[in-house]
Protein backbone atom coordinates (compact mmCIF):
# COMPACT_ATOMS: atom_id res chain seq x y z
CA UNK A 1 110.04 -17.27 19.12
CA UNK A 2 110.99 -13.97 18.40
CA UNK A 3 109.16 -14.00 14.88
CA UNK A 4 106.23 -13.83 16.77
CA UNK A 5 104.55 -10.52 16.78
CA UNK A 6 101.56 -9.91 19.17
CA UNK A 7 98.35 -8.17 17.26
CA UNK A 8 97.29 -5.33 18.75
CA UNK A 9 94.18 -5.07 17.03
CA UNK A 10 91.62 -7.88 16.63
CA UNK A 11 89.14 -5.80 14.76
CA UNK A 12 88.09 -6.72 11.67
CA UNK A 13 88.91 -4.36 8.87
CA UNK A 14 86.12 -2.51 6.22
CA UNK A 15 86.41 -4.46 3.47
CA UNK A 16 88.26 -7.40 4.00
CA UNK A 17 87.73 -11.00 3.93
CA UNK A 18 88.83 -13.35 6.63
CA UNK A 19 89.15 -17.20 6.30
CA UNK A 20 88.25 -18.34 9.98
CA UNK A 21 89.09 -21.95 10.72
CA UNK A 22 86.69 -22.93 13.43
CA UNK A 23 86.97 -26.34 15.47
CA UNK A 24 86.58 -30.06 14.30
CA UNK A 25 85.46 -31.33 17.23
CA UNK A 26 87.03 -29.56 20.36
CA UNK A 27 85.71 -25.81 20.96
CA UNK A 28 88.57 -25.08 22.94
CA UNK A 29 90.29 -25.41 19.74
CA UNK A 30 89.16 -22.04 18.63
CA UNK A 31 91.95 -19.83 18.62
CA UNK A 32 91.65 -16.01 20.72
CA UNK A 33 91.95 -14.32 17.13
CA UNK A 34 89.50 -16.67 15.23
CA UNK A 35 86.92 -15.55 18.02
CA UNK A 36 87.48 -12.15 17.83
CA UNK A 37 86.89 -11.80 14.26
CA UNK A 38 83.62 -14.18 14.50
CA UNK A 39 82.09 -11.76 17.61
CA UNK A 40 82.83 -8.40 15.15
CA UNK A 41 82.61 -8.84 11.60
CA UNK A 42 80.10 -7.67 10.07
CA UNK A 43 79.08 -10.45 8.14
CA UNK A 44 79.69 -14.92 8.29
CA UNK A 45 79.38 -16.33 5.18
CA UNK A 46 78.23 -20.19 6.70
CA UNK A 47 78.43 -23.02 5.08
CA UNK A 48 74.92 -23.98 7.27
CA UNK A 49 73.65 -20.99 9.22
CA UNK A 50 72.19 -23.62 11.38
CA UNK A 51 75.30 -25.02 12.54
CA UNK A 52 77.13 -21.57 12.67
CA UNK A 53 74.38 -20.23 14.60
CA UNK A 54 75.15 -22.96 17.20
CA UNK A 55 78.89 -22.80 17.40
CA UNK A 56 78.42 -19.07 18.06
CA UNK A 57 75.55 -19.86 20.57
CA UNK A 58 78.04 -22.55 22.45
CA UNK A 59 80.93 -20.69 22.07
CA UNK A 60 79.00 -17.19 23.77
CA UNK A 61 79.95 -15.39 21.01
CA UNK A 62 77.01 -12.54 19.81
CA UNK A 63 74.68 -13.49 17.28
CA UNK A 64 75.89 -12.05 13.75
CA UNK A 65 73.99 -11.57 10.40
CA UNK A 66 74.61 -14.87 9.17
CA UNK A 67 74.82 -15.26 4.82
CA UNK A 68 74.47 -19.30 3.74
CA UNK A 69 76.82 -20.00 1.16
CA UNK A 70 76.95 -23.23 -0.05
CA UNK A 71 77.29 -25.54 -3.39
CA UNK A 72 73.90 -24.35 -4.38
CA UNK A 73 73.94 -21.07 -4.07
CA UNK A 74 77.66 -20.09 -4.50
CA UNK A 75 77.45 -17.95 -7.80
CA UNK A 76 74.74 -15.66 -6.62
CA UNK A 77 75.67 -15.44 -2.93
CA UNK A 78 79.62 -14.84 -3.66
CA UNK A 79 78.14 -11.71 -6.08
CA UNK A 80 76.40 -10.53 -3.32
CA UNK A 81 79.41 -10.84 -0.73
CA UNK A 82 81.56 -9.14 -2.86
CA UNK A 83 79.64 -6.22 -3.45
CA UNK A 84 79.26 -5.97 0.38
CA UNK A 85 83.44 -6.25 0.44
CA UNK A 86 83.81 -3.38 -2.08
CA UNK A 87 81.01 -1.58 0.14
CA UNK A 88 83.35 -1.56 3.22
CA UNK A 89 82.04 -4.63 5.11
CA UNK A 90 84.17 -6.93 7.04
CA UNK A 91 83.68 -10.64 6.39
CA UNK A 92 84.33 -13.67 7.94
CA UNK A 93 83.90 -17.31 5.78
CA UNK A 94 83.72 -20.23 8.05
CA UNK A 95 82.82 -24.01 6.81
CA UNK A 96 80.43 -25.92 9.16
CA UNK A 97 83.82 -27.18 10.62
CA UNK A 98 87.75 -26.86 10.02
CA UNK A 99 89.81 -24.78 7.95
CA UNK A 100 87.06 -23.18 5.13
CA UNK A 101 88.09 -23.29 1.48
CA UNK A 102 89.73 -26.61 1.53
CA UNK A 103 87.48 -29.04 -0.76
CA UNK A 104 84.65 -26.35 -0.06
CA UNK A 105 83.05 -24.09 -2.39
CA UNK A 106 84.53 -21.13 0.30
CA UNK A 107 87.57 -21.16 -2.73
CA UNK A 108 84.84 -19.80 -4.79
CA UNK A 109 84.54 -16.83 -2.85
CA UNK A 110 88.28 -16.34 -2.16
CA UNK A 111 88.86 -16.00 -5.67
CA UNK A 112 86.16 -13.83 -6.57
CA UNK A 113 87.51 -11.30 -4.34
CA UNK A 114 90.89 -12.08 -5.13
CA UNK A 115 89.94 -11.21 -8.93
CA UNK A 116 88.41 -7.95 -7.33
CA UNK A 117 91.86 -7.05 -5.30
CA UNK A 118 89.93 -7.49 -2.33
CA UNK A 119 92.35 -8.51 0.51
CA UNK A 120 91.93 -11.68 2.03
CA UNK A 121 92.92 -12.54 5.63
CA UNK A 122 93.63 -16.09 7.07
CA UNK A 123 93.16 -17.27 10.62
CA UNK A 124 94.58 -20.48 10.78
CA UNK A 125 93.42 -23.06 12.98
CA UNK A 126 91.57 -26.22 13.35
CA UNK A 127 92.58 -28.58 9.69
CA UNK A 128 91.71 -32.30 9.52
CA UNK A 129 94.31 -32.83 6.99
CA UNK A 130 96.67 -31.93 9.11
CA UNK A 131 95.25 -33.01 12.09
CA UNK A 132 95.50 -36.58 10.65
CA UNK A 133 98.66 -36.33 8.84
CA UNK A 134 100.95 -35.20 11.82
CA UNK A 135 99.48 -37.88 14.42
CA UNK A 136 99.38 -40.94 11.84
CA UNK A 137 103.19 -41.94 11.55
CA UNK A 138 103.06 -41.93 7.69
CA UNK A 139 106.02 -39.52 6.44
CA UNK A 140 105.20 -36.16 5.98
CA UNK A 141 108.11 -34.58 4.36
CA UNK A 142 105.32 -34.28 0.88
CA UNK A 143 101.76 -35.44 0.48
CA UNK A 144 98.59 -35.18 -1.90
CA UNK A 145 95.35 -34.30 -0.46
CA UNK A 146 92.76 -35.10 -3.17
CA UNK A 147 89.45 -34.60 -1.37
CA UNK A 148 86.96 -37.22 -1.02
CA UNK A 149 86.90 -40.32 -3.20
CA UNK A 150 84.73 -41.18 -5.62
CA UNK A 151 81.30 -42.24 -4.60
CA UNK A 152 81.22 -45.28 -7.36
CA UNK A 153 83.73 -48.82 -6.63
CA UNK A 154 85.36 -48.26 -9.97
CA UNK A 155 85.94 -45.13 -9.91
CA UNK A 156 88.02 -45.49 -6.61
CA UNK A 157 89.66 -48.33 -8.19
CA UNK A 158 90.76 -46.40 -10.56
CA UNK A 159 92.06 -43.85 -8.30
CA UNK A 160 94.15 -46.05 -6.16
CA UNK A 161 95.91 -47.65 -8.89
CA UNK A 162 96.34 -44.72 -10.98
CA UNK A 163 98.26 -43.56 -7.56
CA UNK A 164 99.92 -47.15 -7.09
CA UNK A 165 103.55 -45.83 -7.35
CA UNK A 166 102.85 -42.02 -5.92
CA UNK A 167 106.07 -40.78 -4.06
CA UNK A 168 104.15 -38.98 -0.93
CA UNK A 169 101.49 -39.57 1.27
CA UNK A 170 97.70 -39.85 0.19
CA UNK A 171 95.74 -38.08 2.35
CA UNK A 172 91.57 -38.08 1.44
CA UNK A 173 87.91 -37.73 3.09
CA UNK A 174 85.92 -41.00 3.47
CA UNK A 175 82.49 -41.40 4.63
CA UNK A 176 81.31 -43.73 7.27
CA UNK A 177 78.99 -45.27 5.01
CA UNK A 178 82.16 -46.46 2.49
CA UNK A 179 85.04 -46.33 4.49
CA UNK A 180 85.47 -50.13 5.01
CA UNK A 181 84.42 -50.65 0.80
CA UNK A 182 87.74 -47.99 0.57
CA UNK A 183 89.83 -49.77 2.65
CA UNK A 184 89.55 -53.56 1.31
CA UNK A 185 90.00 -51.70 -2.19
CA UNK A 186 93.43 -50.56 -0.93
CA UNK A 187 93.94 -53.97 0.03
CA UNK A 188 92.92 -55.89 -3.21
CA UNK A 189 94.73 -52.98 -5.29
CA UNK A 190 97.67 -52.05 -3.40
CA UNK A 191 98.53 -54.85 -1.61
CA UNK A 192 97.98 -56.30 2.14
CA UNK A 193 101.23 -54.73 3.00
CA UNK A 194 100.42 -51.09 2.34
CA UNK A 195 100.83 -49.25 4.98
CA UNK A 196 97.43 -46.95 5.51
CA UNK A 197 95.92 -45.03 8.48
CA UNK A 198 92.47 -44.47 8.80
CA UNK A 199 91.96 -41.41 11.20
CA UNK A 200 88.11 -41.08 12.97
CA UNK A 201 86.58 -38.16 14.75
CA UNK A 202 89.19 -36.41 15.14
CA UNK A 203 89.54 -34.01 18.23
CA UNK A 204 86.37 -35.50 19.53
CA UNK A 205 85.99 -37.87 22.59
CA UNK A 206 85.87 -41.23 20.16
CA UNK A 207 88.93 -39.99 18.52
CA UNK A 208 90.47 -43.48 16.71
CA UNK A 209 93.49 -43.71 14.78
CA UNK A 210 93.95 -47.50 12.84
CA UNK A 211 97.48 -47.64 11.65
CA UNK A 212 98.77 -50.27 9.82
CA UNK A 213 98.87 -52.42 6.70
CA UNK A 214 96.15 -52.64 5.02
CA UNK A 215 95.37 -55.92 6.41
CA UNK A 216 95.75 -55.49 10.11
CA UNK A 217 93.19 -52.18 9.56
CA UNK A 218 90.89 -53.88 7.49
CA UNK A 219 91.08 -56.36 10.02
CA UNK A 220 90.06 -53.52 13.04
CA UNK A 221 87.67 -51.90 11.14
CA UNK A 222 85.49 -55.24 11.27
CA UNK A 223 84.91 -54.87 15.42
CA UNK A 224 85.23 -50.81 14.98
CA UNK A 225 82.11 -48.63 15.08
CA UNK A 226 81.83 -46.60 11.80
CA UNK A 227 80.26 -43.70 12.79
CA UNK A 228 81.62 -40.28 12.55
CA UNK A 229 84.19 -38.53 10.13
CA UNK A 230 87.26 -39.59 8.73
CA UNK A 231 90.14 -39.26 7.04
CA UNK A 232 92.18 -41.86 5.02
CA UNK A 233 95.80 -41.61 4.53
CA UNK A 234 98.25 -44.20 2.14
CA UNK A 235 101.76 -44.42 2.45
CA UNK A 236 104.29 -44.67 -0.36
CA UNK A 237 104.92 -48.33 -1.71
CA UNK A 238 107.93 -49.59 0.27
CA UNK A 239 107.13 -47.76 3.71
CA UNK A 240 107.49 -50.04 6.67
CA UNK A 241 106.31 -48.68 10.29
């Protein structure tokens, strides 16, 4: 423990950008230094306002002057946030929930003012990935997160066997709406046997993990309920539980 060093200061600095991971699904998940910079920056780039406005709201946190910054306005709205950066303005990017920047146009900004040699902060926190990865029994000593799957059959298809003989543990974003389509892929293209764990809303109260081959969890998912978020993770061929 005696890395750890104890910042004194938990104001945000002119002219720096700070990645703030916010929570998943718990608020107490928020850490004492993500909240800090949320309640003084001078700026939150949000994925939604809407839903930033809220979390501030529930969290009691003072209202900020909220920036949307999104997949459809990303170009324009990053120009504008680095100008306010080189201005002296503190900023904070948050995604509508988790870590921001990870399979979110937040990477956008990050390198903009990375190309500007504006510094760049991270507060670590709250990461599905991760989240999933550690609790699912699937080794962890390498993995690939590649986002979320195609929307199209074939295309995942294609995805799972171009992967067939991957080393390291798959980790990807599903949606509710194609999550059991994803998993009897695995099944028909990998193999019964594959060992798989499909991880649902996690942090929150109907927080599921199905772990298994891909035939016992294809086999759960049938009496599960399917709403909420998840996140799919495939073992290496060969890996027994």
């Amino acid at each position: 423990m005696s890395d750890l060093k104890e910042n004194t200061s938990l104001t945000p600095l002119p002219g720096h950008l700070y990645i703030v991971a916010t929570p998943i699904g718990n608020l107490s998940d928020l850490s004492p230094r993500a909240s800090a910079i949320l309640s003084q920056a001078d700026i939150l780039a949000c994925e939604d306002t809407r839903t930033t406005g809220g979390l501030l709201a529930r969290l009691g946190l003072p209202h900020r002057t909220l920036v949307a910054y999104h997949d459809h306005n990303e170009r324009d709205a990053a120009e504008r946030l680095i100008r306010e950066l080189a201005a002296g303005k503190s900023i904070a990017l948050v995604s509508d929930a988790g870590t921001p920047a990870i399979s979110d146009p937040g990477f956008r900004l990050v390198r903009a003012a990375r190309r500007s040699s504006l510094p760049v902060i991270p507060i670590p926190g709250p990461c599905a990935i991760t989240a999933a990865l550690c609790a699912s029994g699937l080794p962890t000593n390498g993995f690939l997160f590649a986002g979320f799957l195609p929307p199209k059959s074939a295309a995942r298809i294609r995805f799972f066997l171009k992967h067939r003989d991957f080393a390291y543990t798959l980790v990807l974003y599903e949606s509710c709406h194609r999550i059991e389509k994803a998993v009897a892929e695995i099944h028909t293209t990998l193999g019964p046997e594959r060992v798989i764990c499909v991880a649902k809303e996690l942090s929150k109260r109907h927080e599921t993990f199905f772990v298994g081959t891909a035939a016992e969890v294809q086999a759960a998912l049938q009496n599960a309920s399917l709403k909420g978020e998840f996140v799919l993770l495939i073992a290496p061929a060969g890996f027994e539980l």
